[in-house]
C-alpha atoms as a PDB file:
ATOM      1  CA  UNK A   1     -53.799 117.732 143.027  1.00  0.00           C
ATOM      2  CA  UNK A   2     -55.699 120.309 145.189  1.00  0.00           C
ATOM      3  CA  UNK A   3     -55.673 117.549 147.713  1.00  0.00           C
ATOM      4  CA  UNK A   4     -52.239 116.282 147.766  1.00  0.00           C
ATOM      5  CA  UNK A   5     -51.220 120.010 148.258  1.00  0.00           C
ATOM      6  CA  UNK A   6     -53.109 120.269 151.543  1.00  0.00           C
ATOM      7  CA  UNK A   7     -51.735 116.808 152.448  1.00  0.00           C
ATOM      8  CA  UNK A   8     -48.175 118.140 151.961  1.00  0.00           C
ATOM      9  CA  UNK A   9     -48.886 121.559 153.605  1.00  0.00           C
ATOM     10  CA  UNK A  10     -50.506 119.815 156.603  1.00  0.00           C
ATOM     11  CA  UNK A  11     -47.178 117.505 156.689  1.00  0.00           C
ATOM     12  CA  UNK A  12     -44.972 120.623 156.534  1.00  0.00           C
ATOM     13  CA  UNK A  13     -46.890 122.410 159.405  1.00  0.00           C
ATOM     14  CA  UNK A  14     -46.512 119.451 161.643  1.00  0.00           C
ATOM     15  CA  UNK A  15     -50.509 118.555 161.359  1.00  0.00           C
ATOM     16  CA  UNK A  16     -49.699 114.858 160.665  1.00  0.00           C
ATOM     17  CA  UNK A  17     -53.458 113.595 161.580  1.00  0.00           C
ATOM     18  CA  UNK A  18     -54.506 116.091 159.249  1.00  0.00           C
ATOM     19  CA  UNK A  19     -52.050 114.661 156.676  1.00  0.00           C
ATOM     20  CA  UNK A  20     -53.219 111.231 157.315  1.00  0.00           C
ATOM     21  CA  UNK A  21     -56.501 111.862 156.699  1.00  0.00           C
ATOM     22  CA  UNK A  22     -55.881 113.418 153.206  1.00  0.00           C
ATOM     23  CA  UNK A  23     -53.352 111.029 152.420  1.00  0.00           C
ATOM     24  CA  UNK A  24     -55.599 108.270 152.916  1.00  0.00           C
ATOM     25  CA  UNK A  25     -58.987 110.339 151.255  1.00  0.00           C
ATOM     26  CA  UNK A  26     -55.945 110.229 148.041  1.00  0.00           C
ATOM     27  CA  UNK A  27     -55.586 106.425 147.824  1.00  0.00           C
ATOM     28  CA  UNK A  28     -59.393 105.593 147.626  1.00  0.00           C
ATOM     29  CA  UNK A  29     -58.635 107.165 144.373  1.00  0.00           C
ATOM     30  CA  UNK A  30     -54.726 106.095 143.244  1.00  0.00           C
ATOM     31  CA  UNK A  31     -54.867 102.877 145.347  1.00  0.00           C
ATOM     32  CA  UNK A  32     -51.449 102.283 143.671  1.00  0.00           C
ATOM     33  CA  UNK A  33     -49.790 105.595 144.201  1.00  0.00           C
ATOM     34  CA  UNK A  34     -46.635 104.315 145.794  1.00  0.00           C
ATOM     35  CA  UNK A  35     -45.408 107.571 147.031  1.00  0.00           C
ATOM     36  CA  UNK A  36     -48.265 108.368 148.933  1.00  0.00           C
ATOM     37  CA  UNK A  37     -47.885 104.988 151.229  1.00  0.00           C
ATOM     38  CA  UNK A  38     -44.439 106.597 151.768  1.00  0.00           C
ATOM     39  CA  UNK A  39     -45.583 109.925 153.130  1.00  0.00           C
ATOM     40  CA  UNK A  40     -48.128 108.213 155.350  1.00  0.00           C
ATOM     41  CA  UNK A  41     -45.918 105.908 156.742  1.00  0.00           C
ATOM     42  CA  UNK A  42     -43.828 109.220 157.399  1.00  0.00           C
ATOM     43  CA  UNK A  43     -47.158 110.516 158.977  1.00  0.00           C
ATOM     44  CA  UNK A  44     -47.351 107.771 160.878  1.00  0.00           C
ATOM     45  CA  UNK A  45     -43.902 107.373 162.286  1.00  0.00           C
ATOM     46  CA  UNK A  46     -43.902 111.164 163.377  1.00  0.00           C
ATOM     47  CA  UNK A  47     -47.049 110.523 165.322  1.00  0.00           C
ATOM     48  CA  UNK A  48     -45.265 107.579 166.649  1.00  0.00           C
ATOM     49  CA  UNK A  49     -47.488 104.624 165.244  1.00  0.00           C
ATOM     50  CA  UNK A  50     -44.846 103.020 163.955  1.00  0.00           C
ATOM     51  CA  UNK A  51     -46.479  99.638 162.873  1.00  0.00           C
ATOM     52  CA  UNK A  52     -48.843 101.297 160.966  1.00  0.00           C
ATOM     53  CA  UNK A  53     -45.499 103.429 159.424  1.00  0.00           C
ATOM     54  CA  UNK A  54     -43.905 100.001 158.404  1.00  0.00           C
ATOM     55  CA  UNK A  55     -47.063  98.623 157.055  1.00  0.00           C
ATOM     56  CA  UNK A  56     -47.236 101.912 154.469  1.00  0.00           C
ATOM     57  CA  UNK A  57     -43.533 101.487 154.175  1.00  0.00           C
ATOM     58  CA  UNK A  58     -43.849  98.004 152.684  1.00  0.00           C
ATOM     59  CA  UNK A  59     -46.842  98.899 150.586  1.00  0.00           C
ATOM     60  CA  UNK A  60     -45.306 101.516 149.194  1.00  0.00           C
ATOM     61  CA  UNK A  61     -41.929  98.872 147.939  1.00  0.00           C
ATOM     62  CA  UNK A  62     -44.327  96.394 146.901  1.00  0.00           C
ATOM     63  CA  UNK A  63     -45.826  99.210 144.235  1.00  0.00           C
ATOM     64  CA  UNK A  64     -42.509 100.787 143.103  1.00  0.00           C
ATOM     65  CA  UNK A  65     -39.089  99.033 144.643  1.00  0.00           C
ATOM     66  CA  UNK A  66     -37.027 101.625 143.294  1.00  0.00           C
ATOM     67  CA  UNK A  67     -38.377 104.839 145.699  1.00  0.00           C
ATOM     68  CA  UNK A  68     -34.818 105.091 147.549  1.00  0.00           C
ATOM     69  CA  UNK A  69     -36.342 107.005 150.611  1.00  0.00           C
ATOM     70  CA  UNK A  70     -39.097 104.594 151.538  1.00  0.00           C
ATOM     71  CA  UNK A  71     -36.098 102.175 152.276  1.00  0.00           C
ATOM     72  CA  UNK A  72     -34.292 104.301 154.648  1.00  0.00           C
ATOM     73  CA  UNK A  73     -37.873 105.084 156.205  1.00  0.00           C
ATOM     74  CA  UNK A  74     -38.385 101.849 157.299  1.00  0.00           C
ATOM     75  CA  UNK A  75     -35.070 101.030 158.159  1.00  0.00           C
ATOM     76  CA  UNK A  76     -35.151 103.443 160.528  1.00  0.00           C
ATOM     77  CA  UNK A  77     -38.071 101.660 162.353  1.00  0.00           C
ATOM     78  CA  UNK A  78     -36.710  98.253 162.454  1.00  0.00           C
ATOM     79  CA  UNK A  79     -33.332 100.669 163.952  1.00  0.00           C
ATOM     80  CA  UNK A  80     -35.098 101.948 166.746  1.00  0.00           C
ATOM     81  CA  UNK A  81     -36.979  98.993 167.847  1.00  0.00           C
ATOM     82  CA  UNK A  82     -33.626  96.733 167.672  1.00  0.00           C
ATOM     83  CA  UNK A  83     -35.358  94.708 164.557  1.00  0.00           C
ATOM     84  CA  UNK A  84     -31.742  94.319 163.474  1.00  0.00           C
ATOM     85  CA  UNK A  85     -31.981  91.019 160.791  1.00  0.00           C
ATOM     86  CA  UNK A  86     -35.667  92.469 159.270  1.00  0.00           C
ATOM     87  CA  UNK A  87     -33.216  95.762 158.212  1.00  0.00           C
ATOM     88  CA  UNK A  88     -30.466  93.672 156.898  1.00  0.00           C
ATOM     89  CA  UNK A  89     -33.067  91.744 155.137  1.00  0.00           C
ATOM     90  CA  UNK A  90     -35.006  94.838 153.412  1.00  0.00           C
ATOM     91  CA  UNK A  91     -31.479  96.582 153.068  1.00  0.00           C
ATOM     92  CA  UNK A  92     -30.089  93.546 151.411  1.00  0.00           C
ATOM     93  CA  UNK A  93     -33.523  93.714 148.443  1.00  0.00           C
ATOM     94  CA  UNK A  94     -32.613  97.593 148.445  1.00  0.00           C
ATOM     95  CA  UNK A  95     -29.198  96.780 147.338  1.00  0.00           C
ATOM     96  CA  UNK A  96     -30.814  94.065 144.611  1.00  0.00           C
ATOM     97  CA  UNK A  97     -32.767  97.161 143.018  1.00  0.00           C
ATOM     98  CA  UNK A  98     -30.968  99.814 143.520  1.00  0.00           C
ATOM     99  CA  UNK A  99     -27.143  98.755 143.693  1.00  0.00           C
ATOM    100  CA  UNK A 100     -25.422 102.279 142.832  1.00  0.00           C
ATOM    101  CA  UNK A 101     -27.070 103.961 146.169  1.00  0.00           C
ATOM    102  CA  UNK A 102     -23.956 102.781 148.459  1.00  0.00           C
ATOM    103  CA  UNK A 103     -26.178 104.718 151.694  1.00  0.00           C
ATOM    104  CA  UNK A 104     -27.709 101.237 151.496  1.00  0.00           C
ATOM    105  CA  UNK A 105     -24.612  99.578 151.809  1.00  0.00           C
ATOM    106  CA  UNK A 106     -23.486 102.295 154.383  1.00  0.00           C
ATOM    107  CA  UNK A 107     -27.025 101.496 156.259  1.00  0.00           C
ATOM    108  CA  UNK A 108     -26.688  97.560 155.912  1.00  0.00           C
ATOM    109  CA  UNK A 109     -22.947  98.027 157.519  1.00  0.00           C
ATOM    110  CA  UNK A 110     -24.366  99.856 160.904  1.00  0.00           C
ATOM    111  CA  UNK A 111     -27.315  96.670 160.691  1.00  0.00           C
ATOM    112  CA  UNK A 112     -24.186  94.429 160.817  1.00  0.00           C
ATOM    113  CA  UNK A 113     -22.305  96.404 163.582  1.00  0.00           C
ATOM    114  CA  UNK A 114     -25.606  96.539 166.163  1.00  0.00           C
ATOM    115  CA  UNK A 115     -26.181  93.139 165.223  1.00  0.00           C
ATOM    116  CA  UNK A 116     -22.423  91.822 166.275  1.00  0.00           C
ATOM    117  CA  UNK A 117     -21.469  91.201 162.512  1.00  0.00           C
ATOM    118  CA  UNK A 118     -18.492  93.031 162.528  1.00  0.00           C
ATOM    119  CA  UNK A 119     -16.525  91.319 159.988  1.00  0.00           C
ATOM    120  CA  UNK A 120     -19.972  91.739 157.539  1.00  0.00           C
ATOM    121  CA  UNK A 121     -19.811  95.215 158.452  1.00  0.00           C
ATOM    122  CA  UNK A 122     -16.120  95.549 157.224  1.00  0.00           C
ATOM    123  CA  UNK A 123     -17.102  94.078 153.809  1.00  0.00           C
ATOM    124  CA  UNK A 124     -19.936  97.060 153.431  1.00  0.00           C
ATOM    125  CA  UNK A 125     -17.227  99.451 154.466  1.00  0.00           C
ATOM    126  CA  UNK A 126     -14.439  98.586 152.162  1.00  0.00           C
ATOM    127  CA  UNK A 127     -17.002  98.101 149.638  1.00  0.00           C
ATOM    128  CA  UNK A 128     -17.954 101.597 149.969  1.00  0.00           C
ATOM    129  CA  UNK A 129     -14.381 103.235 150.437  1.00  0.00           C
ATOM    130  CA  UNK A 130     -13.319 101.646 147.183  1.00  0.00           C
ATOM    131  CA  UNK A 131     -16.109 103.534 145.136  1.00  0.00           C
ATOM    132  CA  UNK A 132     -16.058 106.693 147.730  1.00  0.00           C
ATOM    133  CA  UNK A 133     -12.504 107.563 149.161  1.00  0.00           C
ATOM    134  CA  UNK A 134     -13.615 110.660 150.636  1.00  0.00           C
ATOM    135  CA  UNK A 135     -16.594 109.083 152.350  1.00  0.00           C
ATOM    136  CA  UNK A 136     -14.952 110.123 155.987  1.00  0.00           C
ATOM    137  CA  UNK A 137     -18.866 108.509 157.584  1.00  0.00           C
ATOM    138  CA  UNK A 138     -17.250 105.380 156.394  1.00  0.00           C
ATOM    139  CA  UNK A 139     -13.771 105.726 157.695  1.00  0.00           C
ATOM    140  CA  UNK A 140     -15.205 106.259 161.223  1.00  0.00           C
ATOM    141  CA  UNK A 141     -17.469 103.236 161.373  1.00  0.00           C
ATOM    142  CA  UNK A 142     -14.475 101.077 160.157  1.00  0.00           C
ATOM    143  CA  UNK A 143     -12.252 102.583 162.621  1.00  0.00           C
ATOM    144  CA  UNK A 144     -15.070 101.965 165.392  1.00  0.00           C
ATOM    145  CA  UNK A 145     -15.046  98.010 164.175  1.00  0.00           C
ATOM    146  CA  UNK A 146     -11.521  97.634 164.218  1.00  0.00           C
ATOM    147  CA  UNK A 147     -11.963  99.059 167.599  1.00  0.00           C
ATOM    148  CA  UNK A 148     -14.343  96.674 168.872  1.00  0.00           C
ATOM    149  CA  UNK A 149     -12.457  93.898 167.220  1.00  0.00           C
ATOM    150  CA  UNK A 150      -8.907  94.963 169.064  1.00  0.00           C
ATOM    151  CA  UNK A 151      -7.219  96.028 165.726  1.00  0.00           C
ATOM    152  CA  UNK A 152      -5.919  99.265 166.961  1.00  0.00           C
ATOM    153  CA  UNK A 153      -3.285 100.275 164.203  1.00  0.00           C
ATOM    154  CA  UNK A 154      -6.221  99.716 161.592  1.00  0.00           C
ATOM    155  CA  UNK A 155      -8.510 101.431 163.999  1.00  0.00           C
ATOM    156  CA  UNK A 156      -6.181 104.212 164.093  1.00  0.00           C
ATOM    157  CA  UNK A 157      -5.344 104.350 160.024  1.00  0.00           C
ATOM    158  CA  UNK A 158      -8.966 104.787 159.649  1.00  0.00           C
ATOM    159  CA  UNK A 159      -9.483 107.488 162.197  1.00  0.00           C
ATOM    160  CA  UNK A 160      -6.668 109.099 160.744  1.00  0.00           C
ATOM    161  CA  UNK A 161      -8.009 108.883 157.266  1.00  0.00           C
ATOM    162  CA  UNK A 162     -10.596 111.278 158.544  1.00  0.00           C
ATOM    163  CA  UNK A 163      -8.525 114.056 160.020  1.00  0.00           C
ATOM    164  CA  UNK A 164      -7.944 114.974 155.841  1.00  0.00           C
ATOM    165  CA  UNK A 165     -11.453 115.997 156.132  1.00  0.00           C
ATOM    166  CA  UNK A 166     -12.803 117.274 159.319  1.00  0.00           C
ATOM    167  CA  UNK A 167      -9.170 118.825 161.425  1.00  0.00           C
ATOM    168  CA  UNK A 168     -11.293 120.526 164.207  1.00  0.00           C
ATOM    169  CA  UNK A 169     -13.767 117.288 165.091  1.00  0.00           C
ATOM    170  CA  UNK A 170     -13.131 116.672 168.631  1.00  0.00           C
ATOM    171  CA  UNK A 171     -14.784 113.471 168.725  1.00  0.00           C
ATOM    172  CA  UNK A 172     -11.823 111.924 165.862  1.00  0.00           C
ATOM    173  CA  UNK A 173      -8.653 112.936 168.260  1.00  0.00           C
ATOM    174  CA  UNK A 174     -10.814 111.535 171.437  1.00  0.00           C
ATOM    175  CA  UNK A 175     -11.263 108.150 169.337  1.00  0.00           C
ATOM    176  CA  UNK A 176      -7.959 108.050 168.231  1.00  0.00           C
ATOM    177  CA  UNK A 177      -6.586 108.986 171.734  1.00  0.00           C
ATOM    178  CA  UNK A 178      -8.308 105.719 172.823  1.00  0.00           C
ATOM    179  CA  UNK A 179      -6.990 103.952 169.919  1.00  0.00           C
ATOM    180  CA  UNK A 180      -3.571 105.306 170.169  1.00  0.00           C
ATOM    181  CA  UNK A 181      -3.518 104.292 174.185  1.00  0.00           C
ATOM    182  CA  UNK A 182      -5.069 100.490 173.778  1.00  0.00           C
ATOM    183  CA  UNK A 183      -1.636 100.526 171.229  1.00  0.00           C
ATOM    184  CA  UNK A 184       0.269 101.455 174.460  1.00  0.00           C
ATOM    185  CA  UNK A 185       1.106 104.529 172.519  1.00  0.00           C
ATOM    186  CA  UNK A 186       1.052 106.797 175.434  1.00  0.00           C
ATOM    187  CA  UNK A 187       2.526 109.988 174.135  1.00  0.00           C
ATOM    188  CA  UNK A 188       0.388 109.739 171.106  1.00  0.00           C
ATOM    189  CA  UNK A 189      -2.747 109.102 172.635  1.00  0.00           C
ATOM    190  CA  UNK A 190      -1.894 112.204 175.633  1.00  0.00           C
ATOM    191  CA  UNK A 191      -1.344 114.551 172.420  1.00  0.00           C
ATOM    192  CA  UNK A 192      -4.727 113.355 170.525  1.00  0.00           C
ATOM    193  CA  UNK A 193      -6.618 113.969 173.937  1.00  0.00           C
ATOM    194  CA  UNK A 194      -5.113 117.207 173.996  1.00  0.00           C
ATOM    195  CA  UNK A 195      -5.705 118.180 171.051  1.00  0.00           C
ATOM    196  CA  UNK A 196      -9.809 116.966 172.086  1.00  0.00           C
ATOM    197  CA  UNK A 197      -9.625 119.498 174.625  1.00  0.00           C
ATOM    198  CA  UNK A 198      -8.228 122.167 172.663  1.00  0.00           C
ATOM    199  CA  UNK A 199     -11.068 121.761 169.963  1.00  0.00           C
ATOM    200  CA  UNK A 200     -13.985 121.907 172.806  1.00  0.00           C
ATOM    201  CA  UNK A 201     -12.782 122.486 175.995  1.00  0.00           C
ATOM    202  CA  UNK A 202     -16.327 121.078 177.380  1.00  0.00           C
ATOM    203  CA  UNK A 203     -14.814 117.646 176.732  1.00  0.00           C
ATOM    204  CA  UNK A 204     -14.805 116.538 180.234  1.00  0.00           C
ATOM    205  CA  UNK A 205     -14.016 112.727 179.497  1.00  0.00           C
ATOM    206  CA  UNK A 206     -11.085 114.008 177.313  1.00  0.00           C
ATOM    207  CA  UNK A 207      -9.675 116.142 181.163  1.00  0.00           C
ATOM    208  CA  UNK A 208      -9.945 112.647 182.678  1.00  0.00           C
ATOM    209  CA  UNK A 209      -8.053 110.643 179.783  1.00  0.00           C
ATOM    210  CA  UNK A 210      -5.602 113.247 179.613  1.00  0.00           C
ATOM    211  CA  UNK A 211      -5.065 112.504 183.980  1.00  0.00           C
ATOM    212  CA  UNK A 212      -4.634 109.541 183.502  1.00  0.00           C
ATOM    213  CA  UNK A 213      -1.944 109.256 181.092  1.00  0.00           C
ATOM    214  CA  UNK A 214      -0.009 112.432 183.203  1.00  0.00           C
ATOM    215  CA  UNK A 215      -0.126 109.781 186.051  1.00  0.00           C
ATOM    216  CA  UNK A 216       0.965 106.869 184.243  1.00  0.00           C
ATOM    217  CA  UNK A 217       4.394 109.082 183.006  1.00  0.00           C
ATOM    218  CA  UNK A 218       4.505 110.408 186.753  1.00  0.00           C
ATOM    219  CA  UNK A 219       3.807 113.692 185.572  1.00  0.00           C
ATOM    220  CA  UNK A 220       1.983 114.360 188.895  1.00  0.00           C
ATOM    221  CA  UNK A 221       1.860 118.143 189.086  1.00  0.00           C
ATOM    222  CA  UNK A 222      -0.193 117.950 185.096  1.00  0.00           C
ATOM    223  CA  UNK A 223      -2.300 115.028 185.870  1.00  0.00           C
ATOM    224  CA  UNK A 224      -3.420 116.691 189.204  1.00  0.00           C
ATOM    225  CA  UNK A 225      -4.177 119.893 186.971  1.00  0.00           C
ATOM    226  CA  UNK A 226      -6.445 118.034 184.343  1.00  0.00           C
ATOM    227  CA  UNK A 227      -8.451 115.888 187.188  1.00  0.00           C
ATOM    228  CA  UNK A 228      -9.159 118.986 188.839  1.00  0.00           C
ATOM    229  CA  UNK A 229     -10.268 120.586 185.885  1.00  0.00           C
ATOM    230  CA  UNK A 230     -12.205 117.124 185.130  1.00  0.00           C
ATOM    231  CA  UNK A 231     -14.258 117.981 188.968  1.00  0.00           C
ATOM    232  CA  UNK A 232     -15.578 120.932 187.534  1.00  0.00           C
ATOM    233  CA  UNK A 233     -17.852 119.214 184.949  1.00  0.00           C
ATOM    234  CA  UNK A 234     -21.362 117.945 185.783  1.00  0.00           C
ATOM    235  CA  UNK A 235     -20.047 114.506 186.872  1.00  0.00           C
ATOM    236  CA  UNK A 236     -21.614 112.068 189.129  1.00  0.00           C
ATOM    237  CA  UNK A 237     -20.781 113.140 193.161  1.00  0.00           C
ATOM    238  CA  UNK A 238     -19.387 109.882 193.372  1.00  0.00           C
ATOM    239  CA  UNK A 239     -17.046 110.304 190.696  1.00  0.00           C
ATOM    240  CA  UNK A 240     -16.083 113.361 192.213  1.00  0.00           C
ATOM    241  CA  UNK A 241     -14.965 111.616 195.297  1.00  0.00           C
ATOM    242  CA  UNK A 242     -13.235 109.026 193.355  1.00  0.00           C
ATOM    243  CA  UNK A 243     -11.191 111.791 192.015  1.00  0.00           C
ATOM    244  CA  UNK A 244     -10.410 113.702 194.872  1.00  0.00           C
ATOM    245  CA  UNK A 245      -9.467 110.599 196.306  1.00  0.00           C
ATOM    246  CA  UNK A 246      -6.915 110.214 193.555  1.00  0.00           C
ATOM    247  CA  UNK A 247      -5.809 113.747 193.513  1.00  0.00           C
ATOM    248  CA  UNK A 248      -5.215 113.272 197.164  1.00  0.00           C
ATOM    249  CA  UNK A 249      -3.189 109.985 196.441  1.00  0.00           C
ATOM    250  CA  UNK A 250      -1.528 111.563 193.214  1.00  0.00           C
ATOM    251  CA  UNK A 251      -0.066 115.232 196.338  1.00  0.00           C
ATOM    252  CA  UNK A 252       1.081 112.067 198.771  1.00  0.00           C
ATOM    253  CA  UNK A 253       2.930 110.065 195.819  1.00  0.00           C
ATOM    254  CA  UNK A 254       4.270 113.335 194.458  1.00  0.00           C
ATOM    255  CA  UNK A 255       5.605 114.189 198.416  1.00  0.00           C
ATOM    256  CA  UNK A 256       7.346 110.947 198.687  1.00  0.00           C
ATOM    257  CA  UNK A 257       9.034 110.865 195.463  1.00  0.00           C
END
């Protein structure tokens, strides 16, 4: 025990060689001691080894399938190095023994999504709405698929859906903005850009949608306004030109009108 304590204090304090070390002193001793493969694959991944990570990772689920975390651990390494089909493989068995833990299912759906399975990555979605209909995580990845797939009014139901739980997320009315405008639902989409802006008024993207839209209703003197404000943002030099180029365009137009 005396052991596994300094293992665990050495992971706490960020001493992960240390923690390998006594992790691995542990399993000369409890060679099947599934939870200690898991916290030295953590070791290892925070030292960034992760192929020795994933090889503790899968010892660890060969001893006892049913530690949920060791799952999500290694999912995260096949995640960052792009190993999309070995996580929807491993998140699939996760499902087999543990089927109530819908973050597998919720995992398994962003698998499908990075791996171009959108209408797999539905299924997980639905799935997991049905059982959780407060699970707002899951109404933005299915509005973000029915994005991608060009169905906006779902895209939009779904991004909706979340505005019950989180009102002052400036990231939901920017999505929604886009939905709303790929609907050609111009007003709507101005208003949910607006309302971006008015939640963090650091969005500069949200300055530029919001020009746009002014321009597109000939609203010249408001859409010169919000690309101006959209120049003072750490942007690119040659977006800056592009938009003075505009705004210069947008005083000409407005002259000759």
């Amino acid at each position: 025990m005396e052991k596994l304590e300094k293992a665990l204090e050495c992971f706490k304090n960020k001493d992960y060689n240390g923690a390998i070390d006594l992790f691995t002193v542990i399993l000369e001793s409890e060679p099947a001691n599934a939870e200690i493969y898991n916290n030295l694959g953590l070791s290892y991944a925070n030292i960034g080894n992760d192929d020795k990570a994933e090889k503790n990772y899968l010892k660890c689920i060969e001893l006892n399938p049913r530690i949920a975390q060791c799952y999500i651990n290694l999912v995260d390494v096949y995640y960052r190095q792009k190993r999309y089909g070995e996580g929807i493989n491993i998140l699939t068995y996760a499902i087999e023994m543990l089927p109530e833990d819908l973050l597998f299912r919720h995992y398994l759906a962003r698998f499908f999504m990075e791996d171009a399975k959108l209408d797999l990555a539905i299924d997980e979605l639905e799935y997991i709405l049905d059982k959780q209909p407060d699970n707002y995580d899951a109404y933005y990845d299915l509005g973000r698929v029915h994005f991608e797939l060009g169905n906006y009014e779902a895209a939009i139901e779904n991004f909706e859906n979340i505005l019950e739980f989180k009102e002052e997320n400036e990231w939901i009315y920017y999505y929604l903005g886009e939905a709303y405008q790929a609907n050609d639902e111009i007003d709507k989409a101005l208003s949910n850009f607006l309302k971006s802006i008015a939640r963090n008024n650091r969005m500069a993207i949200a300055y530029k949608k919001a020009g746009i839209l002014y321009l597109a209703r000939q609203d010249f003197d408001d859409a010169i306004e919000y690309f101006e404000d959209y120049m003072n943002f750490d942007i690119p030099q040659e977006e800056k030109d592009n938009i003075k180029s505009l705004i210069e365009r947008i005083k000409k137009q407005k002259e000759n009108a």
